[in-house]
Protein backbone atom coordinates (compact mmCIF):
# COMPACT_ATOMS: atom_id res chain seq x y z
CA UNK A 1 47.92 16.78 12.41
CA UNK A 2 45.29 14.19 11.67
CA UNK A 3 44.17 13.41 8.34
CA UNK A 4 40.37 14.71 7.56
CA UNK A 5 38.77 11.48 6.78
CA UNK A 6 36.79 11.15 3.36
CA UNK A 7 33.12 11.35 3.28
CA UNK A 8 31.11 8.23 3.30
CA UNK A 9 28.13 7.29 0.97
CA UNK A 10 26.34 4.10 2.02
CA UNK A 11 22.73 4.79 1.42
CA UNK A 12 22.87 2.93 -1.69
CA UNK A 13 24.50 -0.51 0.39
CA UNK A 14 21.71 0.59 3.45
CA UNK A 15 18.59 0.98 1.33
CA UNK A 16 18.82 -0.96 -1.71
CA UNK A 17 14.98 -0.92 -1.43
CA UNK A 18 14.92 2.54 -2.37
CA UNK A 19 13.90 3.51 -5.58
CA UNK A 20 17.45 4.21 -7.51
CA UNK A 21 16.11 8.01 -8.71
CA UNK A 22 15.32 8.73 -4.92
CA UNK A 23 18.92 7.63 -3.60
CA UNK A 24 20.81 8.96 -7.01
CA UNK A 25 19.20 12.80 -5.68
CA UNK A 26 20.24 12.16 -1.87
CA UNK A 27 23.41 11.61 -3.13
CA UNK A 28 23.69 14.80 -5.03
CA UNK A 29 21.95 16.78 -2.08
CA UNK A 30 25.08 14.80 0.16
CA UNK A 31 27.63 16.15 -2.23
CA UNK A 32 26.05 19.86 -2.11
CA UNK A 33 26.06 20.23 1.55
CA UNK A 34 29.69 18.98 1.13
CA UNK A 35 30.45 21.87 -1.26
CA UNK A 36 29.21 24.76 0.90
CA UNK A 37 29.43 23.31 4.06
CA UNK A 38 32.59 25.38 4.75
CA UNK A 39 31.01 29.03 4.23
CA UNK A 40 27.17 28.24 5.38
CA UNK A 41 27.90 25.72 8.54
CA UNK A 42 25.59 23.61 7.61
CA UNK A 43 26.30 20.67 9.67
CA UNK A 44 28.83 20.18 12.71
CA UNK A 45 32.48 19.49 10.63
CA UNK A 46 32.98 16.48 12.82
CA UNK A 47 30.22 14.84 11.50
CA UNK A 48 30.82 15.34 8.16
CA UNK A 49 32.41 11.94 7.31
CA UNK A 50 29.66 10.49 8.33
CA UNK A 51 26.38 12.61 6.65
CA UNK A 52 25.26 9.52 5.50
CA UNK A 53 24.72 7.91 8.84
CA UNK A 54 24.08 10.56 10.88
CA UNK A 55 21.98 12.90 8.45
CA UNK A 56 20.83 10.44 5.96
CA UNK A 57 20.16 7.55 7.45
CA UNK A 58 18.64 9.19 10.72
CA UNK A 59 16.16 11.46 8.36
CA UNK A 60 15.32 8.48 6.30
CA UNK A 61 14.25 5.80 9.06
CA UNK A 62 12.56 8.71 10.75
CA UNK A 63 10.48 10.18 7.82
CA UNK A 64 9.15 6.57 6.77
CA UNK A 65 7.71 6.12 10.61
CA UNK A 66 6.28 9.95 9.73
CA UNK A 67 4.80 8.87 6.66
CA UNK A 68 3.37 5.51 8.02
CA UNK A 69 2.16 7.27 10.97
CA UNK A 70 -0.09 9.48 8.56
CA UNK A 71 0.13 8.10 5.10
CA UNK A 72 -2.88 10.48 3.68
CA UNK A 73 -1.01 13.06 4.97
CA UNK A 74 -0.74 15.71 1.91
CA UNK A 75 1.48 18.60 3.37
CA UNK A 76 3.67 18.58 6.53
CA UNK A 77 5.86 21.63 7.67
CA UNK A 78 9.34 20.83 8.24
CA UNK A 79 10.24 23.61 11.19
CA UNK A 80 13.64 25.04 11.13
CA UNK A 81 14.63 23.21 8.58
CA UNK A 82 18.45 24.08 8.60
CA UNK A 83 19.96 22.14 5.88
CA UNK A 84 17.19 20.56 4.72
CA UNK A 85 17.07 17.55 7.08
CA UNK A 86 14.69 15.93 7.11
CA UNK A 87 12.42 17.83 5.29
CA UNK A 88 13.92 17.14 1.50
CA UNK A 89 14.48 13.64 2.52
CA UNK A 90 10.83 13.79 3.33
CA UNK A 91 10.36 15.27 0.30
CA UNK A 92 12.38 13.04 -2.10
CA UNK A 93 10.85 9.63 -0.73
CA UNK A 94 7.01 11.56 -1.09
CA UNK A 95 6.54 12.88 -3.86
CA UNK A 96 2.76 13.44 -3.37
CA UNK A 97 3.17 15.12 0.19
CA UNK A 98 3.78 18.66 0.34
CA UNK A 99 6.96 20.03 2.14
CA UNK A 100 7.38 23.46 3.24
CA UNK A 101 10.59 23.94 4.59
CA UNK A 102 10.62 26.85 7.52
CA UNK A 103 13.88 28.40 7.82
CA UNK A 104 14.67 31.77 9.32
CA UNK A 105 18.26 31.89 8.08
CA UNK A 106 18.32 33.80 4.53
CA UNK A 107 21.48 31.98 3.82
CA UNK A 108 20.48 28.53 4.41
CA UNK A 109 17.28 29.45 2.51
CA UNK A 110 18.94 30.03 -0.74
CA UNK A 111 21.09 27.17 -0.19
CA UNK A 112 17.56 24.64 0.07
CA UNK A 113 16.21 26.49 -2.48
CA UNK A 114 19.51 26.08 -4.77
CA UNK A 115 19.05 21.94 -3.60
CA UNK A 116 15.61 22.20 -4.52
CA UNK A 117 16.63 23.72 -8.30
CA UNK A 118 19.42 21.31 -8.58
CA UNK A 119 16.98 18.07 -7.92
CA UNK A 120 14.40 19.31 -9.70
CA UNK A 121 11.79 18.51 -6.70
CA UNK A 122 8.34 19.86 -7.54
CA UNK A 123 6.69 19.06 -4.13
CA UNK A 124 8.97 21.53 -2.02
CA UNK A 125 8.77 25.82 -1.17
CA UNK A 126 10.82 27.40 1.26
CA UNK A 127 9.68 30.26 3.51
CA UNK A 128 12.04 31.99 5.16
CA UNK A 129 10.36 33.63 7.99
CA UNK A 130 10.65 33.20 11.84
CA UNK A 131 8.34 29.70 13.13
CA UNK A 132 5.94 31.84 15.26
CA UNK A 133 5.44 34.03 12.61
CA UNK A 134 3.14 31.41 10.26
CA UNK A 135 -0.57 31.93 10.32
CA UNK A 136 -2.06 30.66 13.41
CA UNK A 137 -3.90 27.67 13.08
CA UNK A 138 -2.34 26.98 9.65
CA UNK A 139 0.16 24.10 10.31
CA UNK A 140 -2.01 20.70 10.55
CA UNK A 141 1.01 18.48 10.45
CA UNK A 142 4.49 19.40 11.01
CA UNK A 143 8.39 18.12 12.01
CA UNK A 144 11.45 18.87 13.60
CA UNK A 145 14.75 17.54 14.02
CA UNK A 146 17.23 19.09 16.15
CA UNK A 147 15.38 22.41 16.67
CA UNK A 148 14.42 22.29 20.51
CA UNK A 149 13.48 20.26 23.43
CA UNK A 150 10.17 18.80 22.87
CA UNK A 151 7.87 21.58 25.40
CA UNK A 152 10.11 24.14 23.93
CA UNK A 153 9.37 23.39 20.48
CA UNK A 154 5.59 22.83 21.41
CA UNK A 155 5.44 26.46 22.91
CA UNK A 156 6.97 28.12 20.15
CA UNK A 157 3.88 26.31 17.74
CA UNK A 158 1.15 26.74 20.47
CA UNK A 159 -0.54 29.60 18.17
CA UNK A 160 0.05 27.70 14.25
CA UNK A 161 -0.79 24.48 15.08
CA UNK A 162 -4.89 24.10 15.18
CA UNK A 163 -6.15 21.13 17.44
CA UNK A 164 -6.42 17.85 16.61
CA UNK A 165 -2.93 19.03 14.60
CA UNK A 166 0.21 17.10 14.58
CA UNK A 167 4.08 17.33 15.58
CA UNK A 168 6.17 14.82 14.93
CA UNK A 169 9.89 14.96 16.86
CA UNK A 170 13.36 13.74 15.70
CA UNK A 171 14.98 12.79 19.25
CA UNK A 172 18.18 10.49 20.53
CA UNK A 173 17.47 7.25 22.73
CA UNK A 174 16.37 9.89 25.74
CA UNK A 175 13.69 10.99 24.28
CA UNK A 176 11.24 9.38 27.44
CA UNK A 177 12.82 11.70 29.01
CA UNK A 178 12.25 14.80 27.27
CA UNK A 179 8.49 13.44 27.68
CA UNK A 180 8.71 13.05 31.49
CA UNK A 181 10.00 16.81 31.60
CA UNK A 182 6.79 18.31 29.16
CA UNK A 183 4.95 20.95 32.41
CA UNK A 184 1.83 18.97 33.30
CA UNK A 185 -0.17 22.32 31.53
CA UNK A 186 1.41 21.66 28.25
CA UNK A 187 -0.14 17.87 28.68
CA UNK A 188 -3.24 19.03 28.99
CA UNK A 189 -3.00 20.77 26.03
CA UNK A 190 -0.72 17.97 23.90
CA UNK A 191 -0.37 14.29 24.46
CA UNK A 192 2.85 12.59 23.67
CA UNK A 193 2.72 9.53 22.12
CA UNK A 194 6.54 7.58 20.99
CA UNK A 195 5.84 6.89 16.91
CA UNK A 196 8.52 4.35 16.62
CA UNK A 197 11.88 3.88 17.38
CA UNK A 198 14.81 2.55 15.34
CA UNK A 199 18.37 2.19 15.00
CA UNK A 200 21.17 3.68 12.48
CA UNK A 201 22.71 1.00 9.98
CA UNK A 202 25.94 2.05 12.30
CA UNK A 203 26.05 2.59 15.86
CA UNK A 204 24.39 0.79 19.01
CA UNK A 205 22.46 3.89 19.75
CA UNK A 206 18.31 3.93 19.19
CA UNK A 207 16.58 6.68 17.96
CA UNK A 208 13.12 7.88 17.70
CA UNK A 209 10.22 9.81 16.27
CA UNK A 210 7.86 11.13 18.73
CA UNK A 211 4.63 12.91 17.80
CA UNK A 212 2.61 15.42 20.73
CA UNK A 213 -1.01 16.02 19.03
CA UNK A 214 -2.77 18.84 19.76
CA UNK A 215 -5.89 18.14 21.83
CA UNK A 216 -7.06 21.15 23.55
C-alpha cells in the first residue's frame, strides 16, 4: 500500500507579495478543509496533497484577473461555491468587495460558514439555496469554478443575471473550446470574452478566467 503523501503549503514561498494576515487565514482555511475533508468530500482525496496548487493557487491567480477586470466592483456572487473556492479566497484578498457564497448543499454551508467564523471575515454571507432560485435580475457580477460548462452555467443564470451583468469562469487550458461550443442563441444573448490566462507555480498546464457579459 502506498504511503498518503503529506499536504503541501507553499502559498507563503508562491506569493510572498501577499499581505502576511491574508496568507496566515488561507492557511488556516487549508488546514480546515483538511480536517473535515473526510466526512463532507470537500475536494477530490487525490488532490489533497496538493490544495495549495490546485485550490489555492488556481483561486488566487484567477480572483486577482477578476478583481482587475472590475476593480470597483463592490459585491460578486460566487455560484456553487462548494468549499469555498474561490469565493473566500476572493474574499480574503478583498476585503471591500462583497462575497455571497451560493451553495445548495446544507452541509457544505455550515462548513463555509464555520470558515467564515473561524477567520473572522466580515465581507462574506452564505445562502444556501438552489442558483436559479436568487431574485431575477439581482446578480450584477458573479463567478464560478468548477460548477458547469460555460452555456450550461449561463442557462442556469439566464433569469438572475440583469444585462449589461457579468460572469466570470474558472476553466482549464480548453477553455476556447468551451467558447466555440456556446449555441449561436446564447451569443446573441452573452458575448465571451477570455479575461486572462495564467499558469500554476507547478505544472506546464495554463489556465484561465473567462467572463460572458450579458448583452441582450
Amino acid at each position: 500500500m502506498s504511503e498518503i503523501q503529506a499536504p503541501q503549503w507553499r502559498i507563503d514561498e508562491w506569493f510572498q507579495v501577499l499581505e502576511r494576515q491574508s496568507r496566515d487565514k488561507m492557511r488556516i482555511f487549508h488546514d480546515e478543509i483538511h480536517k473535515y475533508n473526510r466526512t463532507l468530500n470537500l475536494i477530490s482525496a487525490k488532490t489533497l496533497p496538493f490544495t495549495d496548487a490546485i485550490h489555492f493557487a488556481d483561486s488566487i491567480l484567477g480572483s486577482q484577473l477578476i478583481h482587475q477586470s472590475q476593480p470597483d466592483m463592490t459585491r460578486i456572487y460566487d455560484l456553487g461555491s462548494g468549499s469555498g473556492f474561490p469565493g473566500l479566497i476572493f474574499a480574503i484578498l478583498y476585503s471591500k468587495v462583497e462575497v455571497v457564497l451560493v451553495e445548495a448543499d446544507q452541509k457544505k454551508c455550515e462548513f463555509l460558514n464555520h470558515v467564515i467564523d473561524q477567520l473572522q471575515l466580515k465581507n462574506v454571507k452564505v445562502l444556501n439555496q438552489q442558483i436559479e432560485t436568487l431574485e431575477p435580475n439581482s446578480v450584477r457580477f458573479c463567478m464560478a469554478r468548477g460548477l458547469s460548462t460555460i452555456s450550461k452555467s449561463i442557462l442556469l443564470t439566464r433569469k438572475i443575471v440583469p444585462v449589461g451583468g457579468v460572469f466570470f469562469h474558472f476553466k482549464g487550458e480548453n477553455w476556447s473550446a468551451e467558447v466555440g461550443e456556446i449555441p449561436t442563441q446564447l451569443c446573441s444573448v452573452w458575448m465571451p470574452a477570455l479575461v486572462g490566462d495564467y499558469k500554476l507555480p507547478v505544472g506546464p498546464l495554463r489556465f484561465g478566467v473567462v467572463k460572458t457579459d450579458k448583452i441582450a
